[in-house]
Protein backbone atom coordinates (compact mmCIF):
# COMPACT_ATOMS: atom_id res chain seq x y z
CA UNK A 1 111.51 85.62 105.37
CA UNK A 2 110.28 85.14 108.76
CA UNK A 3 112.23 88.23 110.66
CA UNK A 4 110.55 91.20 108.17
CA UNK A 5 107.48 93.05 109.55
CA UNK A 6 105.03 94.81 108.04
CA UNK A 7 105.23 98.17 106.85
CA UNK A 8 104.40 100.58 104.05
CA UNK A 9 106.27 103.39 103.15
CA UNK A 10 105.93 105.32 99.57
CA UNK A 11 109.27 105.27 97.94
CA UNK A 12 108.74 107.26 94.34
CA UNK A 13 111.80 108.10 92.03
CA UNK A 14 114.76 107.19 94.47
CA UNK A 15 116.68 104.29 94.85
CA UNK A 16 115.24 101.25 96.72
CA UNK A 17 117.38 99.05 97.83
CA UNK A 18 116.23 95.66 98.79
CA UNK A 19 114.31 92.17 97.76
CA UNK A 20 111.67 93.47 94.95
CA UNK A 21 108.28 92.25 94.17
CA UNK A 22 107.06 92.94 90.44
CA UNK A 23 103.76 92.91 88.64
CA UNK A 24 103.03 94.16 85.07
CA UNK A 25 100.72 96.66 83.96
CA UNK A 26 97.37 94.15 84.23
CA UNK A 27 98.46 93.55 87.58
CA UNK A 28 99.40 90.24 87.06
CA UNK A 29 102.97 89.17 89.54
CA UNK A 30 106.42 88.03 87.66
CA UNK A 31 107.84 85.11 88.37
CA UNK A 32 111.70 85.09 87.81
CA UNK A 33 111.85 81.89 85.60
CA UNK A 34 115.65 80.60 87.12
CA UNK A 35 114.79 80.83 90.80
CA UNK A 36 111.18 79.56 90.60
CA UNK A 37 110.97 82.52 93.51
CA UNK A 38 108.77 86.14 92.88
CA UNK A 39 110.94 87.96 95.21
CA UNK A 40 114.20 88.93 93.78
CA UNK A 41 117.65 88.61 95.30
CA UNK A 42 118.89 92.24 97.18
CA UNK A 43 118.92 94.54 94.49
CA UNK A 44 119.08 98.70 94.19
CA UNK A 45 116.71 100.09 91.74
CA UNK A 46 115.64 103.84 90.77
CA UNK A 47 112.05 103.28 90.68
CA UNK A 48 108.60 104.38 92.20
CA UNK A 49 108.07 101.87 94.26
CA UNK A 50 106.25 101.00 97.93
CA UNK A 51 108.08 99.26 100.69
CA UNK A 52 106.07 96.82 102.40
CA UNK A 53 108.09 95.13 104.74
CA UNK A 54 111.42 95.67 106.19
CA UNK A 55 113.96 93.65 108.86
CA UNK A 56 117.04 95.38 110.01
CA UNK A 57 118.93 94.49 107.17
CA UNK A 58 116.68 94.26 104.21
CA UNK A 59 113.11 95.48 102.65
CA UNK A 60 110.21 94.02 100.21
CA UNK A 61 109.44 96.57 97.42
CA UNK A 62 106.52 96.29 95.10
CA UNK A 63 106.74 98.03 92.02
CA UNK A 64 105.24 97.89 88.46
CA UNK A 65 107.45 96.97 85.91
CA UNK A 66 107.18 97.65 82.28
CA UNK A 67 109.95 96.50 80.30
CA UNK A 68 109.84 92.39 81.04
CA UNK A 69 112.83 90.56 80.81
CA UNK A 70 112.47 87.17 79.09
CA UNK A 71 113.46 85.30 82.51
CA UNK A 72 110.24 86.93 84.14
CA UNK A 73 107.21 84.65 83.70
CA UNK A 74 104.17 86.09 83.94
CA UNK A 75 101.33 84.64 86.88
CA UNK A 76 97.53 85.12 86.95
CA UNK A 77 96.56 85.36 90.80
CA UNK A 78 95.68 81.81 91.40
CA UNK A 79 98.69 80.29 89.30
CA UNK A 80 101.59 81.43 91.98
CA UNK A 81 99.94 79.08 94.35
CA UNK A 82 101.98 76.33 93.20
CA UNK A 83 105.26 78.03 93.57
CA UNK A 84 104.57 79.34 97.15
CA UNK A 85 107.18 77.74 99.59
CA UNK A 86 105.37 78.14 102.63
CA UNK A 87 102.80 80.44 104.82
CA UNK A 88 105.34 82.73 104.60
CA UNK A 89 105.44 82.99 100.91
CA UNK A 90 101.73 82.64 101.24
CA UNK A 91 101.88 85.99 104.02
CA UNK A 92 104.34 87.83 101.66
CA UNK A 93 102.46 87.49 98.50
CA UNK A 94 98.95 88.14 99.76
CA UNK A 95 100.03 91.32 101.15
CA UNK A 96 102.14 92.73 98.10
CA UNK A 97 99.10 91.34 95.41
CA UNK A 98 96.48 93.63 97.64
CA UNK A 99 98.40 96.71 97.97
CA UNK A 100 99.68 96.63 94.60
CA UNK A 101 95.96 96.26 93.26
CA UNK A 102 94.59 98.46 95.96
CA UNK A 103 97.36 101.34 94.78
CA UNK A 104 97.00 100.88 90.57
CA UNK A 105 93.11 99.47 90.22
CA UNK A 106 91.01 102.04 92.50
CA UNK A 107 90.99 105.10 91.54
CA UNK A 108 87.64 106.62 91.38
CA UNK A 109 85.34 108.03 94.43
CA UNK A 110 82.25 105.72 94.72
CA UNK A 111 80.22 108.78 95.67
CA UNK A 112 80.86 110.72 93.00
CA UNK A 113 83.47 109.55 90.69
CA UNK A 114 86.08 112.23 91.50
CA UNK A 115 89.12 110.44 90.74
CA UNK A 116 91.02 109.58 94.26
CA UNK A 117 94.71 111.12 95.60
CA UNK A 118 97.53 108.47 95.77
CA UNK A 119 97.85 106.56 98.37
CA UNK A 120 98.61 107.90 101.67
CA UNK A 121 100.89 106.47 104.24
CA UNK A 122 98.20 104.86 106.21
CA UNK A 123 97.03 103.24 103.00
CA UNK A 124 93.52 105.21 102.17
CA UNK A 125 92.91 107.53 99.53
CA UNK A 126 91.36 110.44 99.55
CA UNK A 127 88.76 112.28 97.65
CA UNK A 128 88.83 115.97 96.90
CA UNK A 129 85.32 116.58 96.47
CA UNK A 130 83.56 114.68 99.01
CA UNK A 131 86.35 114.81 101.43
CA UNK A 132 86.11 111.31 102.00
CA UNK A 133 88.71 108.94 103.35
CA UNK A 134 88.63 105.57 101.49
CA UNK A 135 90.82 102.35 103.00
CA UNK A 136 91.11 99.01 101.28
CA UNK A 137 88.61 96.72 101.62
CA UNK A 138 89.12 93.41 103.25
CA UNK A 139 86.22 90.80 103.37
CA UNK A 140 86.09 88.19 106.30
CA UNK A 141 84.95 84.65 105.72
CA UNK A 142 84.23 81.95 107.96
CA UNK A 143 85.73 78.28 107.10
CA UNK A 144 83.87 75.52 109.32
CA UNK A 145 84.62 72.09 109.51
CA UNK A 146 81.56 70.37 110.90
CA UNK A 147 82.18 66.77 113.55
CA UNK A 148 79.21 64.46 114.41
CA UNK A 149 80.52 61.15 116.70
CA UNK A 150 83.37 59.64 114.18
CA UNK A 151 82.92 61.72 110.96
CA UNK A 152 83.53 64.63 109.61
CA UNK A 153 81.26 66.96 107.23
CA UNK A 154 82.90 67.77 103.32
CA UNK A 155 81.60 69.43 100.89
CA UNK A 156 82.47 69.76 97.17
CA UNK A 157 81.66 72.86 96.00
CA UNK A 158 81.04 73.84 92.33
CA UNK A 159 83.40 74.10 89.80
CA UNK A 160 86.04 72.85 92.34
CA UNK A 161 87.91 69.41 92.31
CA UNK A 162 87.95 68.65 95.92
CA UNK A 163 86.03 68.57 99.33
CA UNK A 164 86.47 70.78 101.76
CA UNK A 165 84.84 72.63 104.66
CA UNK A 166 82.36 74.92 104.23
CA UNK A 167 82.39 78.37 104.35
CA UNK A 168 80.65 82.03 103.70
CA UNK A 169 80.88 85.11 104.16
CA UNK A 170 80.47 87.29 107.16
CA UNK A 171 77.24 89.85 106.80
CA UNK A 172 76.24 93.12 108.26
CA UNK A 173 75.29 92.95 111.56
CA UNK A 174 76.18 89.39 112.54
CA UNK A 175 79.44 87.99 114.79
CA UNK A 176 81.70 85.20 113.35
CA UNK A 177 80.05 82.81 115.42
CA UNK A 178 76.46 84.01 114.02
CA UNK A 179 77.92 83.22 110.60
CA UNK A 180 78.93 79.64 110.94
CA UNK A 181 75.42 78.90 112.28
CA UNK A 182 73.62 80.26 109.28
CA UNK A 183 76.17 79.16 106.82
CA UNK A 184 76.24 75.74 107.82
CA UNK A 185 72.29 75.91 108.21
CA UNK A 186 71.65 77.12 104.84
CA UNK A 187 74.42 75.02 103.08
CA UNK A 188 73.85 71.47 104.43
CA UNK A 189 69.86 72.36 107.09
CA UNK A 190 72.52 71.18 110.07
CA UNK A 191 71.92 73.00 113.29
CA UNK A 192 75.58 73.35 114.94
CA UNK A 193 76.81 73.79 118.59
CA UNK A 194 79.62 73.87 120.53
CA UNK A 195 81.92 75.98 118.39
CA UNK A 196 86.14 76.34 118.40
CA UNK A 197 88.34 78.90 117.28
CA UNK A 198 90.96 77.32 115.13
CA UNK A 199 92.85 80.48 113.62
CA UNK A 200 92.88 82.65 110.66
CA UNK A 201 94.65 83.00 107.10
CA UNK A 202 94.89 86.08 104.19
CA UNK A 203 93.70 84.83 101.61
CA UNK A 204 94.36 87.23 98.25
CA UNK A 205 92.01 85.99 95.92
CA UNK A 206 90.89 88.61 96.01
CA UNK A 207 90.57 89.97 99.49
CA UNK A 208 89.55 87.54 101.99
CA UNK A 209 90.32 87.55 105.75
CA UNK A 210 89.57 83.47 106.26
CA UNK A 211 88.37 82.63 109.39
CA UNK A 212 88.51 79.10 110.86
CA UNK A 213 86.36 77.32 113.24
CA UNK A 214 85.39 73.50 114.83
CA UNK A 215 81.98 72.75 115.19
CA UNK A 216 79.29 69.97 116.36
CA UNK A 217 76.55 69.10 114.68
CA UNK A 218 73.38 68.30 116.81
CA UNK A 219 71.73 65.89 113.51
CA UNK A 220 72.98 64.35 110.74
CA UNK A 221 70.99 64.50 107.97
CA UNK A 222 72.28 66.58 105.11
CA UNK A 223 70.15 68.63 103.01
CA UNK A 224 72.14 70.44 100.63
CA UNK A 225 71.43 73.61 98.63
CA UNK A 226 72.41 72.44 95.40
CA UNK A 227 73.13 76.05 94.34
CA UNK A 228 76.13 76.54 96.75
CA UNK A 229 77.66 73.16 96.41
CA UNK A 230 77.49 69.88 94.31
CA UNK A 231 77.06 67.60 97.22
CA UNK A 232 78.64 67.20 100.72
CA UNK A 233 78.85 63.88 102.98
CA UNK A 234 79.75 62.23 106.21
CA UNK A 235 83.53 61.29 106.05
CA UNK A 236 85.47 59.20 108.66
CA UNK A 237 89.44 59.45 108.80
CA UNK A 238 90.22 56.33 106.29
CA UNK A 239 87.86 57.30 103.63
CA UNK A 240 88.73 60.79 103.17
CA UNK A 241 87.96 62.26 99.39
CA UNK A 242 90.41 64.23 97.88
CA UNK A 243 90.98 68.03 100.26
CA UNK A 244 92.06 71.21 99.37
CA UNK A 245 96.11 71.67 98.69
CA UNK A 246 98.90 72.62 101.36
CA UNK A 247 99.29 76.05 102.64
CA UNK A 248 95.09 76.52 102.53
CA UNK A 249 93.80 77.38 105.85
CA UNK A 250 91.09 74.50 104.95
CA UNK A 251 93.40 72.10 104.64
CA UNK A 252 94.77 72.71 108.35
CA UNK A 253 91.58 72.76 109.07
CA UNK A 254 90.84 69.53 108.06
CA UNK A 255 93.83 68.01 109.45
CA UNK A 256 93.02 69.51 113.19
CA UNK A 257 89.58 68.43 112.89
CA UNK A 258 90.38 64.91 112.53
CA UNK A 259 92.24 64.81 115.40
CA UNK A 260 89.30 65.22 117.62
CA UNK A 261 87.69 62.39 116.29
CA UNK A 262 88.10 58.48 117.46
């Protein structure tokens, strides 16, 4: 999967000839039972459908299907996590989830309900009335894993199983960086310097842009708002808790982090 490029072209009524990504009509993704895989071998189909990526001899379709085979299992958003091979899967699959839900789910003008156009090639729709241009939205959130001398800062959050970094979202009017500081303020009352870049993942559930970062921590003493997260504590590298699964952004996160410590 790793020579096809993102694209999007509308492909309605014709035959599409390629790898094919389905979903049923609640928008939930088919998993083909025998190959554990939701992208199908190279197939032609006459269907309305929407290309979304391409390499010079292939494509990724995503189309809705309505008659489901009894090989096709289907997958709630957060259950194809488990059968995702790698960040490509992870790459392919967040993109085709978004589109498909941004092309079948919004259909109505915020402004003043006028029901929306299809989509257009450069992915916004449009509405008649109020001659508005509407894209998808995308919401960026910071991830921050926290270092003071030899230990790193987890937190478990609630209603999750493991620790992990902590993390918000991004508000109006405020940088990345700005974010991290207040987040990490208001989770744990830690005042944090010194910041790193550590790189960024999609993250479909339902639309987040995650953004990672490194940090130091000028105190130590956690004070934790107990309506964000359960708890969060000082961790060196052989007493880690339990961390958030392969292919998260977190996780890698983690695992960079404690290689700056001793």
């Amino acid at each position: 999967m790793r020579d096809f490029n993102a694209c999007f072209e509308i492909c309605l009524n014709q035959e599409n000839t390629g790898k094919h990504i389905f979903f049923d009509n609640q928008g939930n993704i088919l998993l083909d039972a025998e190959t554990n895989s939701f992208i199908s071998s190279d197939l032609t189909l006459k269907n309305d459908a929407y290309k979304v990526y391409e390499s010079k001899t292939s494509a990724i379709f995503i189309s809705q299907k309505n008659e489901i085979k009894s090989n096709f299992i289907c997958l709630k958003q957060r259950e194809i996590l488990r059968y995702l091979r790698d960040e490509y899967d992870l790459m392919i699959y967040s993109r085709a989830a978004q589109l498909f839900s941004w092309v079948k789910s919004y259909n109505y003008c915020s402004t003043d309900g006028t029901r929306l156009s299809s989509i257009n090639d450069d992915l916004s729709k449009s509405c008649s009335s109020c001659q508005k241009s509407i894209f998808p939205k995308i919401s960026p959130c910071i991830l921050v894993a926290v270092l003071s001398d030899e230990k790193i800062l987890l937190a478990k959050h609630l209603n999750t199983p493991f620790f992990t970094v902590l993390a918000g979202f991004v508000e109006y009017g405020e940088t990345l960086e700005e974010c991290v500081v207040r987040e990490v303020y208001e989770e744990v009352g830690i005042k944090v310097h010194d910041l790193k870049y550590h790189g960024s993942q999609t993250w479909p559930f339902p639309n987040q842009l995650m953004v990672g970062f490194i940090a130091k921590a000028y105190d130590t003493e956690i004070k934790p708002d107990h309506s964000e997260i359960e708890s969060a504590e000082w961790f060196d590298k052989s007493n880690l808790p339990t961390i958030p699964p392969r292919l998260s952004l977190s996780r890698s996160l983690i695992e960079k982090a404690l290689n700056f410590l001793p």
